[in-house]
PDB file of N, CA and C in Angstrom:
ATOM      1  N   UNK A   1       0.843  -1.185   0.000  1.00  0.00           N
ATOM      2  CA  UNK A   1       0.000   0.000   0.000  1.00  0.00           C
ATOM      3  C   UNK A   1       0.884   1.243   0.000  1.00  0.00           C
ATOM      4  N   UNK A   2       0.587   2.006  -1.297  1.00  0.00           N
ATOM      5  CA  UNK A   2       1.607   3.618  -1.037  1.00  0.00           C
ATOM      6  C   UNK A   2       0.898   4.278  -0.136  1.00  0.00           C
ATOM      7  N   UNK A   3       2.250   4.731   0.705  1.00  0.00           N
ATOM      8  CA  UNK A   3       1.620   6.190   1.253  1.00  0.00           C
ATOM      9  C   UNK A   3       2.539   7.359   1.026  1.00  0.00           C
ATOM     10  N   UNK A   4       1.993   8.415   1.329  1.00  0.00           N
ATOM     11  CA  UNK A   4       2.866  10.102   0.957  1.00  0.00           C
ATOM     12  C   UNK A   4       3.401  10.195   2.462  1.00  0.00           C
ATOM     13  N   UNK A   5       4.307  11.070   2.652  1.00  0.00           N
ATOM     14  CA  UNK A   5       5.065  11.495   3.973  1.00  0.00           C
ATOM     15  C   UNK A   5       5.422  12.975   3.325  1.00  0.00           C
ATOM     16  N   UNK A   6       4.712  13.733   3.797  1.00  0.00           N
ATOM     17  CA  UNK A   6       5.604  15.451   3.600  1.00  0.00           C
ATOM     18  C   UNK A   6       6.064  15.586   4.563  1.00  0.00           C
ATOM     19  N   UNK A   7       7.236  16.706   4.422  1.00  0.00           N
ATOM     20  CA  UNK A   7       8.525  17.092   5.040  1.00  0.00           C
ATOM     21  C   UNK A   7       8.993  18.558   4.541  1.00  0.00           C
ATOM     22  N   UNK A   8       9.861  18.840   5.087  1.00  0.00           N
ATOM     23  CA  UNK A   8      10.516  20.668   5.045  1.00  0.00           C
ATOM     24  C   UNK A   8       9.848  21.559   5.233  1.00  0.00           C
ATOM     25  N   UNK A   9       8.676  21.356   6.170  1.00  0.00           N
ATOM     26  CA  UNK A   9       7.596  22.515   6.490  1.00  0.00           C
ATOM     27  C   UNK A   9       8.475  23.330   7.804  1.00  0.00           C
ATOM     28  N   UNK A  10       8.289  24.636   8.155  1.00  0.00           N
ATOM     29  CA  UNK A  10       8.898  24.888   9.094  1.00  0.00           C
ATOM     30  C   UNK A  10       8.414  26.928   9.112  1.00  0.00           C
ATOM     31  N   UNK A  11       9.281  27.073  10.033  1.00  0.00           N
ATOM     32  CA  UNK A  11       8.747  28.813  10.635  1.00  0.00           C
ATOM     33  C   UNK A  11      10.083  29.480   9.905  1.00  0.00           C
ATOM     34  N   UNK A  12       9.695  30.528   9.173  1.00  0.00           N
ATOM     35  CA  UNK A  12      10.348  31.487   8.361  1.00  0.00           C
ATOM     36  C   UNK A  12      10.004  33.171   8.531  1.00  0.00           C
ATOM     37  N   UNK A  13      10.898  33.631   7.862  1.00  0.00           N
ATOM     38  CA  UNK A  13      10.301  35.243   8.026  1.00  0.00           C
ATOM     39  C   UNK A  13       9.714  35.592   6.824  1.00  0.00           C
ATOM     40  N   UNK A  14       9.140  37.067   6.343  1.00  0.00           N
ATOM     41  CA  UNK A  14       8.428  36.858   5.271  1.00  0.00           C
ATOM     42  C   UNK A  14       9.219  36.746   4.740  1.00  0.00           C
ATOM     43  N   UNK A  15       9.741  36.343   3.084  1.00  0.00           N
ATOM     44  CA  UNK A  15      10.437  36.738   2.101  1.00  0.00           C
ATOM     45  C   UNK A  15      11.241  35.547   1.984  1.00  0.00           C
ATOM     46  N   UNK A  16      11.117  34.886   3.054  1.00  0.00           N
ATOM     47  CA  UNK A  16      11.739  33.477   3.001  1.00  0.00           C
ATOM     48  C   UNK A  16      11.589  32.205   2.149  1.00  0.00           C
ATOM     49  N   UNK A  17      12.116  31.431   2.390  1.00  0.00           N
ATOM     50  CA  UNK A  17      12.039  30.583   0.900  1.00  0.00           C
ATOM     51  C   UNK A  17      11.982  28.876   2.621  1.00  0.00           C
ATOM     52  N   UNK A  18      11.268  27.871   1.648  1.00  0.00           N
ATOM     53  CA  UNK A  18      11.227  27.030   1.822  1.00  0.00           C
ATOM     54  C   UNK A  18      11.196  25.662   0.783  1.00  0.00           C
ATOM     55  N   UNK A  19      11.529  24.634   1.193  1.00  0.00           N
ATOM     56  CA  UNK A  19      11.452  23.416   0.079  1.00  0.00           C
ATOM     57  C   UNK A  19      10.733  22.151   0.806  1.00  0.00           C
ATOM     58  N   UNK A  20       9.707  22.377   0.304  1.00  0.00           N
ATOM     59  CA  UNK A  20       8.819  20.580   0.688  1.00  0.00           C
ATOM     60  C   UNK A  20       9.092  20.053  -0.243  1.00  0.00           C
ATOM     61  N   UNK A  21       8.657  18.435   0.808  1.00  0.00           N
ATOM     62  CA  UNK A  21       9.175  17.404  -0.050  1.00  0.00           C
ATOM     63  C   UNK A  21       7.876  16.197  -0.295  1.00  0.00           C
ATOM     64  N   UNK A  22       7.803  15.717  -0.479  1.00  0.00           N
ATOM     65  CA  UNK A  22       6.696  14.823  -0.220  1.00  0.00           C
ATOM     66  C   UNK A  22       7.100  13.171  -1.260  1.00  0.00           C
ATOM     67  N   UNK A  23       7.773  12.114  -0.304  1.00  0.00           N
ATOM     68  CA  UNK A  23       8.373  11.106  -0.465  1.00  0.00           C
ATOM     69  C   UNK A  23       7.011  10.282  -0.520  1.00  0.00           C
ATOM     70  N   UNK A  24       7.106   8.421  -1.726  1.00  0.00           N
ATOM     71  CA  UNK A  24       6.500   7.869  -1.570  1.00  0.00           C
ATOM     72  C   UNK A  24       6.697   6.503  -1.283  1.00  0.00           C
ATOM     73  N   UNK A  25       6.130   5.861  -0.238  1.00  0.00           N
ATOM     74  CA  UNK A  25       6.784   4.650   0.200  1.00  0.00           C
ATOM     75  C   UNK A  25       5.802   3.425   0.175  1.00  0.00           C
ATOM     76  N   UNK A  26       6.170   1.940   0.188  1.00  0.00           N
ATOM     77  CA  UNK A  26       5.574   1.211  -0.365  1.00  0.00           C
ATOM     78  C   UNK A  26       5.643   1.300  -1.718  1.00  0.00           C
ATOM     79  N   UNK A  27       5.938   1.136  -2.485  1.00  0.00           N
ATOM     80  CA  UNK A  27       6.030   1.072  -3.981  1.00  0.00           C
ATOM     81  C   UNK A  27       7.750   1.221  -4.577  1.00  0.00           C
ATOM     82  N   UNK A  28       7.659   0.433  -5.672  1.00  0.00           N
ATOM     83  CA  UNK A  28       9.283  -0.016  -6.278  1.00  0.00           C
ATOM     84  C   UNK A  28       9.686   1.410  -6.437  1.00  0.00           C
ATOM     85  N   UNK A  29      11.122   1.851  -6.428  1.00  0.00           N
ATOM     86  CA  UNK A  29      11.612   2.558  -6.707  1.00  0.00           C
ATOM     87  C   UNK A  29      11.766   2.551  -8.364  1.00  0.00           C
ATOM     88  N   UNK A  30      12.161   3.736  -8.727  1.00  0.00           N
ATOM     89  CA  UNK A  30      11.599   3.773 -10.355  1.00  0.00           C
ATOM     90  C   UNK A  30      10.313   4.058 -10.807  1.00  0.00           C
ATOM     91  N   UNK A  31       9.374   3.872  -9.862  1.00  0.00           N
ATOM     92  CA  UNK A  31       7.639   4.298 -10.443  1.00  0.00           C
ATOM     93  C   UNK A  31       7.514   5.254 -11.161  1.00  0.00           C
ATOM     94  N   UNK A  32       7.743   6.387 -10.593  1.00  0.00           N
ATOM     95  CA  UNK A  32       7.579   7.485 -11.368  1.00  0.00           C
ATOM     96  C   UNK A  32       6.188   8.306 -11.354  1.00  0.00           C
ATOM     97  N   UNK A  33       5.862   7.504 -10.102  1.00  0.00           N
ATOM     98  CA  UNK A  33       4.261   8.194  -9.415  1.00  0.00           C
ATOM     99  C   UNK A  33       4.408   9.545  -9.360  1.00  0.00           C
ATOM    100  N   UNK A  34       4.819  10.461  -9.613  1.00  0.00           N
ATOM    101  CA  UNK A  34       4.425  11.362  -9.844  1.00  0.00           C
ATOM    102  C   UNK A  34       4.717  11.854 -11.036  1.00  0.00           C
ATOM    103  N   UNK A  35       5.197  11.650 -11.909  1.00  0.00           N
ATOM    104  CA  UNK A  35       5.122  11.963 -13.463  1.00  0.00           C
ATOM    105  C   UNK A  35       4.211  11.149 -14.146  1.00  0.00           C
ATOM    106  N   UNK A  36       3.525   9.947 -13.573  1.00  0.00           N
ATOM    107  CA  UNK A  36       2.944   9.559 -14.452  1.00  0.00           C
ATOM    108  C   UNK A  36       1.043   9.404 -13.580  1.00  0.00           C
ATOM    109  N   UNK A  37       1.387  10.161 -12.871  1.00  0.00           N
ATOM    110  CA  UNK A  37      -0.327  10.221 -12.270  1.00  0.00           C
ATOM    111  C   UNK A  37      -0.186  12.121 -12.296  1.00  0.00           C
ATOM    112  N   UNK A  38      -1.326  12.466 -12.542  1.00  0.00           N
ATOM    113  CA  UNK A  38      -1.471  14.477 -11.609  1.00  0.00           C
ATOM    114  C   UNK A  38      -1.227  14.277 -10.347  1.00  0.00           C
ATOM    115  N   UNK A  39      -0.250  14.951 -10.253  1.00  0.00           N
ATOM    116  CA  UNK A  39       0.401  15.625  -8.596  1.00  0.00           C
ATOM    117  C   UNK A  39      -0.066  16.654  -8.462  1.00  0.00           C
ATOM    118  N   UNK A  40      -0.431  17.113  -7.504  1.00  0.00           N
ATOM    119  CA  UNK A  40      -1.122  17.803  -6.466  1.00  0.00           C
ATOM    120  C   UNK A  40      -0.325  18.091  -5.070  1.00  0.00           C
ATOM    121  N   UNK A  41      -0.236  19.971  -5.141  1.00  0.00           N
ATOM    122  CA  UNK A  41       0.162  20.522  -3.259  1.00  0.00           C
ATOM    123  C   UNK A  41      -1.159  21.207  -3.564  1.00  0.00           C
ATOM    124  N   UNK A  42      -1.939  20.613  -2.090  1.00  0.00           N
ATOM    125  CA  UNK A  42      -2.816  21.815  -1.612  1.00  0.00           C
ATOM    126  C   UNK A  42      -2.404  21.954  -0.262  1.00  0.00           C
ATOM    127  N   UNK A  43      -3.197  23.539   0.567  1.00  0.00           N
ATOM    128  CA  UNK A  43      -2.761  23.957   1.624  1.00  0.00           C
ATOM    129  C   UNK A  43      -4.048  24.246   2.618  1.00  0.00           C
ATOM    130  N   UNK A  44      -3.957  24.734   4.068  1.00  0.00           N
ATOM    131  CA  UNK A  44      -5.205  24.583   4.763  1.00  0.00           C
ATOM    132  C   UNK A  44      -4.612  25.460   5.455  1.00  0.00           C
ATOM    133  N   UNK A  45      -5.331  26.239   5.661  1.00  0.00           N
ATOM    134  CA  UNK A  45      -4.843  27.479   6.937  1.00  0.00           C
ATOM    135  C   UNK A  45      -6.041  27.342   8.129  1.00  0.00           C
ATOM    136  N   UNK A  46      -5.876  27.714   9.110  1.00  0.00           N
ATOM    137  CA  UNK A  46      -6.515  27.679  10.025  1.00  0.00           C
ATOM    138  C   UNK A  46      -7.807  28.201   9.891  1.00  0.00           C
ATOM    139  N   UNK A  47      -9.308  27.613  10.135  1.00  0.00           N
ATOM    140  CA  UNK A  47     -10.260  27.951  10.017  1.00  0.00           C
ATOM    141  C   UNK A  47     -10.705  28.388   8.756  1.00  0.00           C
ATOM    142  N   UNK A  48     -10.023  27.391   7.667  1.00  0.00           N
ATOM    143  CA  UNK A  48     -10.093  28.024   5.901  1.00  0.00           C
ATOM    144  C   UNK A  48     -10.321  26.450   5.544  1.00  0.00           C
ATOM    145  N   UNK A  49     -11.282  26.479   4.152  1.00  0.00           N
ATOM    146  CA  UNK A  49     -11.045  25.361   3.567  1.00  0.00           C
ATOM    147  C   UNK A  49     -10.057  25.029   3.023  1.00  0.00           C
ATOM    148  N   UNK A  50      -9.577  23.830   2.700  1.00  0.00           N
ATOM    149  CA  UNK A  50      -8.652  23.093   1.744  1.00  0.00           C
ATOM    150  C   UNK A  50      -8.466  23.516   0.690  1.00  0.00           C
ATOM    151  N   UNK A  51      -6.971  24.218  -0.494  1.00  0.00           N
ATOM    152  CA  UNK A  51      -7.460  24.465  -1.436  1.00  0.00           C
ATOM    153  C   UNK A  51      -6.107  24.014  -2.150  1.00  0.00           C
ATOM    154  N   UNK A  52      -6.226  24.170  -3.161  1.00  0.00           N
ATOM    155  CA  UNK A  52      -5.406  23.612  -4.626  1.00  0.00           C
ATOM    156  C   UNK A  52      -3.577  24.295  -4.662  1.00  0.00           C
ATOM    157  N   UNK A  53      -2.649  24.797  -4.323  1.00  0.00           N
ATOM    158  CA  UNK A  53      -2.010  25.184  -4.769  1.00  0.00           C
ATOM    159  C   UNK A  53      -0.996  25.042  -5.983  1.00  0.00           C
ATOM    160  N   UNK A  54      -0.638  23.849  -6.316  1.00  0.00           N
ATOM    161  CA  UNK A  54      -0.055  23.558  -7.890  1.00  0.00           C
ATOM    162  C   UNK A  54      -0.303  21.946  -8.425  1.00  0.00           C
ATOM    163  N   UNK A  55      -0.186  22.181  -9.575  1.00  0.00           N
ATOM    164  CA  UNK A  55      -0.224  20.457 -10.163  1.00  0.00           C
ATOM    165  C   UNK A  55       0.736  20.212 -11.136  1.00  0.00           C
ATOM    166  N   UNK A  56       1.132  19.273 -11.121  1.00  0.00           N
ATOM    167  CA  UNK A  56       1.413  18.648 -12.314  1.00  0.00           C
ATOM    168  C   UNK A  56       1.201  17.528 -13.087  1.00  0.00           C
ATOM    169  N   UNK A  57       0.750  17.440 -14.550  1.00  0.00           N
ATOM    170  CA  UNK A  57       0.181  16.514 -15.017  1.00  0.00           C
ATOM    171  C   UNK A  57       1.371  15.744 -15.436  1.00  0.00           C
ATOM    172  N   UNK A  58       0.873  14.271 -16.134  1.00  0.00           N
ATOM    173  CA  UNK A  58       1.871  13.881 -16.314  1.00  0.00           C
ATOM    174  C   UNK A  58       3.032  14.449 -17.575  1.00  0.00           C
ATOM    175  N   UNK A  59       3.855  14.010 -17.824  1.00  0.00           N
ATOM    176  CA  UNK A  59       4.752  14.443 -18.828  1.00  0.00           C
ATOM    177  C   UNK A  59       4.935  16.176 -18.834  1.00  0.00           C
ATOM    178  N   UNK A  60       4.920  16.540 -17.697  1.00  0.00           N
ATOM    179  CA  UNK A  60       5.450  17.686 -17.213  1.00  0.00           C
ATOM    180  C   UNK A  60       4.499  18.741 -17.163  1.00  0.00           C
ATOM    181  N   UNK A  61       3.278  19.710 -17.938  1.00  0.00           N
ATOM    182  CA  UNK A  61       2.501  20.978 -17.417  1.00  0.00           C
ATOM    183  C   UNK A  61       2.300  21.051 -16.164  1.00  0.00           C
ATOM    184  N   UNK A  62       2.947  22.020 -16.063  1.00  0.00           N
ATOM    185  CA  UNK A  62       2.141  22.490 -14.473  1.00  0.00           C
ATOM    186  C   UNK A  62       1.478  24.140 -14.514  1.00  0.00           C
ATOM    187  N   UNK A  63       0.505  24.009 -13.122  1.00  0.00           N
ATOM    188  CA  UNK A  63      -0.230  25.123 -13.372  1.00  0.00           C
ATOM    189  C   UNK A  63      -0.411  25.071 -11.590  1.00  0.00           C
ATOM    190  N   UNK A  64      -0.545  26.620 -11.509  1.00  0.00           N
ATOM    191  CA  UNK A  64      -0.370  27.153 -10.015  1.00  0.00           C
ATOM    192  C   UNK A  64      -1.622  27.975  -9.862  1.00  0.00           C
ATOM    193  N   UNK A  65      -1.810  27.910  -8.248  1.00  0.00           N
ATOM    194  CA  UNK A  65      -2.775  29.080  -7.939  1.00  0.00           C
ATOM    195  C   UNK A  65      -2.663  29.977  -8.310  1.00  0.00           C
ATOM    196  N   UNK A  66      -2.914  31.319  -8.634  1.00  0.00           N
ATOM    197  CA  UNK A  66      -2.567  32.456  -9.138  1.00  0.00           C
ATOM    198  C   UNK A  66      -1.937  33.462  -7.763  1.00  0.00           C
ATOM    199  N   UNK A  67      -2.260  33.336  -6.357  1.00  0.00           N
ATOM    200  CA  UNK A  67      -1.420  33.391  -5.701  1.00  0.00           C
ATOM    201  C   UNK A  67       0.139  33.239  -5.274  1.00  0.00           C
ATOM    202  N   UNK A  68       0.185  32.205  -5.824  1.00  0.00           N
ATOM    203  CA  UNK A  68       1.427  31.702  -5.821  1.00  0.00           C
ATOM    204  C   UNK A  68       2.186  31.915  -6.699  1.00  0.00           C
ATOM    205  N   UNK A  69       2.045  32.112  -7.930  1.00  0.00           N
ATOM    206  CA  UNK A  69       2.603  32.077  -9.349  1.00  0.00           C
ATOM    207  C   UNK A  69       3.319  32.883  -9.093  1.00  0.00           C
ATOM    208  N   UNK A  70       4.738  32.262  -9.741  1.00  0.00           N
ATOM    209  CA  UNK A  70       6.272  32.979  -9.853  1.00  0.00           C
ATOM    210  C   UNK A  70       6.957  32.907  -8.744  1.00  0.00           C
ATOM    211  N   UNK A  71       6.005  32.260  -7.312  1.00  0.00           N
ATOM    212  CA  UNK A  71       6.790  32.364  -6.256  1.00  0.00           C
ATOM    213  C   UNK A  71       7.345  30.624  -6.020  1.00  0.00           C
ATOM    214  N   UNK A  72       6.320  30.115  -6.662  1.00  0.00           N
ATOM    215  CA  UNK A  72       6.384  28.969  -6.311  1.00  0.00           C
ATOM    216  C   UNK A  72       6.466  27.546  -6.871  1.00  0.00           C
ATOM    217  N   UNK A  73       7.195  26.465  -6.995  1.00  0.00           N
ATOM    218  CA  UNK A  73       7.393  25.602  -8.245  1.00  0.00           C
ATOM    219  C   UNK A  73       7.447  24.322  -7.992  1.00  0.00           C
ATOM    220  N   UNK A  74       6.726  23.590  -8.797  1.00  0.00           N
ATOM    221  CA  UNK A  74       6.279  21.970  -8.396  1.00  0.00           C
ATOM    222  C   UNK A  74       7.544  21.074  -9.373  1.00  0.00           C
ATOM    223  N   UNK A  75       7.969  20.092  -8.704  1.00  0.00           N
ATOM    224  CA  UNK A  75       8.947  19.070  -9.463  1.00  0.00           C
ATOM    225  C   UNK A  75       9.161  17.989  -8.810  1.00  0.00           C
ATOM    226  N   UNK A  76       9.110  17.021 -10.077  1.00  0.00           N
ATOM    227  CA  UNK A  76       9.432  15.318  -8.890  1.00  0.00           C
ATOM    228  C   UNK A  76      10.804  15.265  -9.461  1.00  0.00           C
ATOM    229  N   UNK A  77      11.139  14.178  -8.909  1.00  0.00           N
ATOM    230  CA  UNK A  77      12.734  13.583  -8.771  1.00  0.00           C
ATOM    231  C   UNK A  77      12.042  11.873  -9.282  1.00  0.00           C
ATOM    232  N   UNK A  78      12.284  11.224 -10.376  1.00  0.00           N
ATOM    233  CA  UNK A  78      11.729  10.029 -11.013  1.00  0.00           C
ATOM    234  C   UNK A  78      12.418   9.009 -10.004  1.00  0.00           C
ATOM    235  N   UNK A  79      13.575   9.449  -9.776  1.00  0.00           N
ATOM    236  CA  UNK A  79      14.279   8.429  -9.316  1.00  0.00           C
ATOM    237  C   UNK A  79      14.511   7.921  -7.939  1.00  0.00           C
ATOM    238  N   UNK A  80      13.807   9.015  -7.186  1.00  0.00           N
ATOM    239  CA  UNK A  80      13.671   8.862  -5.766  1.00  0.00           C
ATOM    240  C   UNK A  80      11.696   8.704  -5.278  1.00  0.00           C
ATOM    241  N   UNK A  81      11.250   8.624  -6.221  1.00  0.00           N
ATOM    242  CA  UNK A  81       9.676   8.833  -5.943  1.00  0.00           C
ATOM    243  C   UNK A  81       9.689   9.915  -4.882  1.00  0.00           C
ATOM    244  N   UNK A  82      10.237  11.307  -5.265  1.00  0.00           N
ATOM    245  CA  UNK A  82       9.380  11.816  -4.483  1.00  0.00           C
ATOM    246  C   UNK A  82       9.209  13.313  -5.214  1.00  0.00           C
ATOM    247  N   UNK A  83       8.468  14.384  -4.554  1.00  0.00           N
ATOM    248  CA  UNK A  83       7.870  15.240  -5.418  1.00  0.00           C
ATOM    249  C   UNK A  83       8.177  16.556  -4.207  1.00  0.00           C
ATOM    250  N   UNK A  84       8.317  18.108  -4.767  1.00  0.00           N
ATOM    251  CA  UNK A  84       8.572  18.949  -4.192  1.00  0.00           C
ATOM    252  C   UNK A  84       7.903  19.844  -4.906  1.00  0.00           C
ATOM    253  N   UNK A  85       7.985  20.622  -3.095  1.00  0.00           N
ATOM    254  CA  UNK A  85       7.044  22.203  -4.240  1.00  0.00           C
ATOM    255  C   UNK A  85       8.475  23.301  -3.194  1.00  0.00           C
ATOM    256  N   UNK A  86       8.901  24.131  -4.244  1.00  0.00           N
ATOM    257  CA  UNK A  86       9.624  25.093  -3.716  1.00  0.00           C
ATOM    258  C   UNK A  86       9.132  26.559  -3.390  1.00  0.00           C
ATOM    259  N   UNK A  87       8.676  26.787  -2.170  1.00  0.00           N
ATOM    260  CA  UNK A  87       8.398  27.976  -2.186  1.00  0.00           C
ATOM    261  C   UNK A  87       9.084  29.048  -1.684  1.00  0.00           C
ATOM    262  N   UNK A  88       9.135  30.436  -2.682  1.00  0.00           N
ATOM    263  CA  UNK A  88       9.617  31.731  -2.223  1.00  0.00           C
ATOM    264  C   UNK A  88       9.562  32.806  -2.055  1.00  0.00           C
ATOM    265  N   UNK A  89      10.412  33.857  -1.597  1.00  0.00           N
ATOM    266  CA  UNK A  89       9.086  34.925  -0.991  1.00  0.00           C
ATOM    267  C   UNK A  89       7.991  34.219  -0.440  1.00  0.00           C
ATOM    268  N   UNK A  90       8.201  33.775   0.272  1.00  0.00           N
ATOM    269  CA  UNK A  90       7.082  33.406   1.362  1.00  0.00           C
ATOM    270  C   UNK A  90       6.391  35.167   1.947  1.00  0.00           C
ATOM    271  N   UNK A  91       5.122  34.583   2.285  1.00  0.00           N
ATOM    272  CA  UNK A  91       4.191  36.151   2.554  1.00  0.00           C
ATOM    273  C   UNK A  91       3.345  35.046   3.919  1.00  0.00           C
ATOM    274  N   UNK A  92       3.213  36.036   4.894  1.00  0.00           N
ATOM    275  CA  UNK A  92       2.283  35.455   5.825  1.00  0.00           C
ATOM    276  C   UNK A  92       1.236  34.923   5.380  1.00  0.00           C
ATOM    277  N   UNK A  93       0.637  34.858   4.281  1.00  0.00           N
ATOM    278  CA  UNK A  93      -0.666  34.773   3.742  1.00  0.00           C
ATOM    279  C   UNK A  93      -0.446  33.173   3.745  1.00  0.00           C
ATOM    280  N   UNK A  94       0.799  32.796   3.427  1.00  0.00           N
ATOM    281  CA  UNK A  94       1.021  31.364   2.515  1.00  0.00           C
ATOM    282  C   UNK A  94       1.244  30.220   4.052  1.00  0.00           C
ATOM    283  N   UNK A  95       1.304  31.005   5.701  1.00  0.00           N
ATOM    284  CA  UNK A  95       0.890  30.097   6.458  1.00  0.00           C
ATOM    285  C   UNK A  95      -0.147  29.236   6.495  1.00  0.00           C
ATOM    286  N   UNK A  96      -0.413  27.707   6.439  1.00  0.00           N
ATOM    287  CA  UNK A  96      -0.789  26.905   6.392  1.00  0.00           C
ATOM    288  C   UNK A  96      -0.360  25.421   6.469  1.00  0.00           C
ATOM    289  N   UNK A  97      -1.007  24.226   6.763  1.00  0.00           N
ATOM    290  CA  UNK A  97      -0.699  23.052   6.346  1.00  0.00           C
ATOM    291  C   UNK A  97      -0.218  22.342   5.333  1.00  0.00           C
ATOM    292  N   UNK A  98       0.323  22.358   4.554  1.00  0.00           N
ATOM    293  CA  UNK A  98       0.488  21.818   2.964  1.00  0.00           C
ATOM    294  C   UNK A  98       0.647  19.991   2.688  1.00  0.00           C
ATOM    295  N   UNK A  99       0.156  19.894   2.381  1.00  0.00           N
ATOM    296  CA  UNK A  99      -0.534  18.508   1.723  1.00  0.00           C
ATOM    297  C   UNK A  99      -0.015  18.139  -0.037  1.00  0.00           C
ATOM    298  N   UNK A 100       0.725  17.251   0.102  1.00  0.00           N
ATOM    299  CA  UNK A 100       0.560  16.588  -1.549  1.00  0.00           C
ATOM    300  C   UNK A 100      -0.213  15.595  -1.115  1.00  0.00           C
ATOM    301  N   UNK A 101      -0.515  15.023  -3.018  1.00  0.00           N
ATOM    302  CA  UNK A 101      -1.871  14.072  -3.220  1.00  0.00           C
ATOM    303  C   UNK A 101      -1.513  13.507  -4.942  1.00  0.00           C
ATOM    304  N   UNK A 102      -1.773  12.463  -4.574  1.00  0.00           N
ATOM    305  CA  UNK A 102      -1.820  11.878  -6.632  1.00  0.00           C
ATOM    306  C   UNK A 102      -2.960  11.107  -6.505  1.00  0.00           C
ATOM    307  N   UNK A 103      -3.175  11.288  -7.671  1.00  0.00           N
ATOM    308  CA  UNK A 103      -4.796  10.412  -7.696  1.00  0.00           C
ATOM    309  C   UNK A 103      -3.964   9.154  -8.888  1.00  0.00           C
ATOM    310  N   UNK A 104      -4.645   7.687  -8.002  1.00  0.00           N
ATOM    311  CA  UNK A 104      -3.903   6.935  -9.318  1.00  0.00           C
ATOM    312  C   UNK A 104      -5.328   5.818  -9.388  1.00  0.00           C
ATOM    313  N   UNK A 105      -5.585   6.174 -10.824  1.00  0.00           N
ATOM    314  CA  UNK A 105      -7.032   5.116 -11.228  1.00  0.00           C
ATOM    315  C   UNK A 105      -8.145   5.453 -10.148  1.00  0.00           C
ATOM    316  N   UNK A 106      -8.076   6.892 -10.024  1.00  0.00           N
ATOM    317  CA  UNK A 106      -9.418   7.614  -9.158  1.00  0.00           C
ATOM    318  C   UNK A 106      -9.367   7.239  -8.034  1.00  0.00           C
ATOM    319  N   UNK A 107      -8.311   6.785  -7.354  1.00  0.00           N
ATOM    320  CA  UNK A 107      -8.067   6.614  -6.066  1.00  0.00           C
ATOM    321  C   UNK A 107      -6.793   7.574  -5.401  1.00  0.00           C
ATOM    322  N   UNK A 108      -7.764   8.477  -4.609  1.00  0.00           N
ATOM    323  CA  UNK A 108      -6.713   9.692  -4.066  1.00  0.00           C
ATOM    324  C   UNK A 108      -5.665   9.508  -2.682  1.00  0.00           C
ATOM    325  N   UNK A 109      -4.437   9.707  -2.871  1.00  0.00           N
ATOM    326  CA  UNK A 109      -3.349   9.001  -2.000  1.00  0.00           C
ATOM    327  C   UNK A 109      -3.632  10.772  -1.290  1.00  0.00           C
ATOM    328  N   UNK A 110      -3.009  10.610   0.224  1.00  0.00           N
ATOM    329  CA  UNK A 110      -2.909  11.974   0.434  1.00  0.00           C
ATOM    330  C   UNK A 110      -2.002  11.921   2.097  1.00  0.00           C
ATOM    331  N   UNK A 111      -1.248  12.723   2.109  1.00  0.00           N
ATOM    332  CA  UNK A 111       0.007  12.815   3.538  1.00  0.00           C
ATOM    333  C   UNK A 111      -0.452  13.400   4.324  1.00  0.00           C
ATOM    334  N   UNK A 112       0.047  13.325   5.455  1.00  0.00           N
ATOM    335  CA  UNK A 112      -0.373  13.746   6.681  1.00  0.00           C
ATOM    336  C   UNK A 112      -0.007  15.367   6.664  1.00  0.00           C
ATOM    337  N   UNK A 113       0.274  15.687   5.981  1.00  0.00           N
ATOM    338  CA  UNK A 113       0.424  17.264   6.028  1.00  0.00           C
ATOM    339  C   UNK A 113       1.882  17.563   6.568  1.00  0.00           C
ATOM    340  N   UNK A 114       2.590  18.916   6.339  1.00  0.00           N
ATOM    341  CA  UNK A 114       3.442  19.400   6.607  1.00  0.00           C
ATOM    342  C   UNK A 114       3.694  21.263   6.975  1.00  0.00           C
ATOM    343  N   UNK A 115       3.367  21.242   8.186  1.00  0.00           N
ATOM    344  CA  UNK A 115       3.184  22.673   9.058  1.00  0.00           C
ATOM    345  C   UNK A 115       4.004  23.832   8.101  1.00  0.00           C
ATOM    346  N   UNK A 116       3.906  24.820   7.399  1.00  0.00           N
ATOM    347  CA  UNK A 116       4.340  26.132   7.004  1.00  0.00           C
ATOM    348  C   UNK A 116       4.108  27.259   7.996  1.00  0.00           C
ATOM    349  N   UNK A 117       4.920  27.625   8.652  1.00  0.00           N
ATOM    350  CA  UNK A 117       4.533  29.145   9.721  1.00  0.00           C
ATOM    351  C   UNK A 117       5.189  30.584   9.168  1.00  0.00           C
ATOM    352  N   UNK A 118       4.933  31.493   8.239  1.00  0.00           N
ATOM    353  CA  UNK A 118       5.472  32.460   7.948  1.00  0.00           C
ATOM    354  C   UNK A 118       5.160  34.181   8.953  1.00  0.00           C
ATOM    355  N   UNK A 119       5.950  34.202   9.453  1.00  0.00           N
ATOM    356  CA  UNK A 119       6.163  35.196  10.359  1.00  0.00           C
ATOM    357  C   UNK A 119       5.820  36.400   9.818  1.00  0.00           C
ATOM    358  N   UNK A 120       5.636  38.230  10.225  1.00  0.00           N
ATOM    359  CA  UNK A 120       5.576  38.956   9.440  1.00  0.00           C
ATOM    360  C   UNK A 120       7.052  40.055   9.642  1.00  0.00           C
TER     361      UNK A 120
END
């Protein structure tokens, strides 16, 4: 059974830069689960719904919240199964939970989340 594990969430000042990671385990190395299913970071802020921040489909498009755009950039690593979103200029706004997710054959995988705290 795969599961996701995110990681590199942490407390920054604004303008700061961070790198999540979001590793997948249970499954052969080489998959390529995230180039070959839509990857998905969404984020959750306190007392806010769940929402979308970037994807990528397979064989590479990606497309971002419009919030985020230019600050922020989705990429897997084929060879390690795992998938990152780099974010920069961080803005207090972008405090939240952050979550990756792949949907594979309409079945949605999803991590326990990874804490973002941006200071002002």
């Amino acid at each position: 059974q795969m599961q996701l594990v995110e990681s590199g969430g942490g407390l920054v000042q604004a303008g700061g830069s961070l790198r999540l990671s979001c590793g997948a385990t249970g499954i052969a190395s080489g998959s390529n689960v995230f180039t070959t299913n839509t990857a998905k970071w969404f984020r959750q802020a306190p007392v806010k719904q769940r929402e979308w921040v970037a994807l990528m489909t397979p064989h590479g498009p990606t497309n971002y919240r419009q919030s985020v755009k230019d600050r922020f950039t989705i990429s897997a690593d084929t060879t390690s199964n795992t998938m990152y979103l780099q974010t920069n200029n961080l803005k207090p706004e972008d405090t939240a939970v952050y979550y990756c997710n792949v949907e594979i054959q309409m079945k949605p995988y999803w991590g326990p989340g990874t804490q973002v705290s941006v200071s002002s």
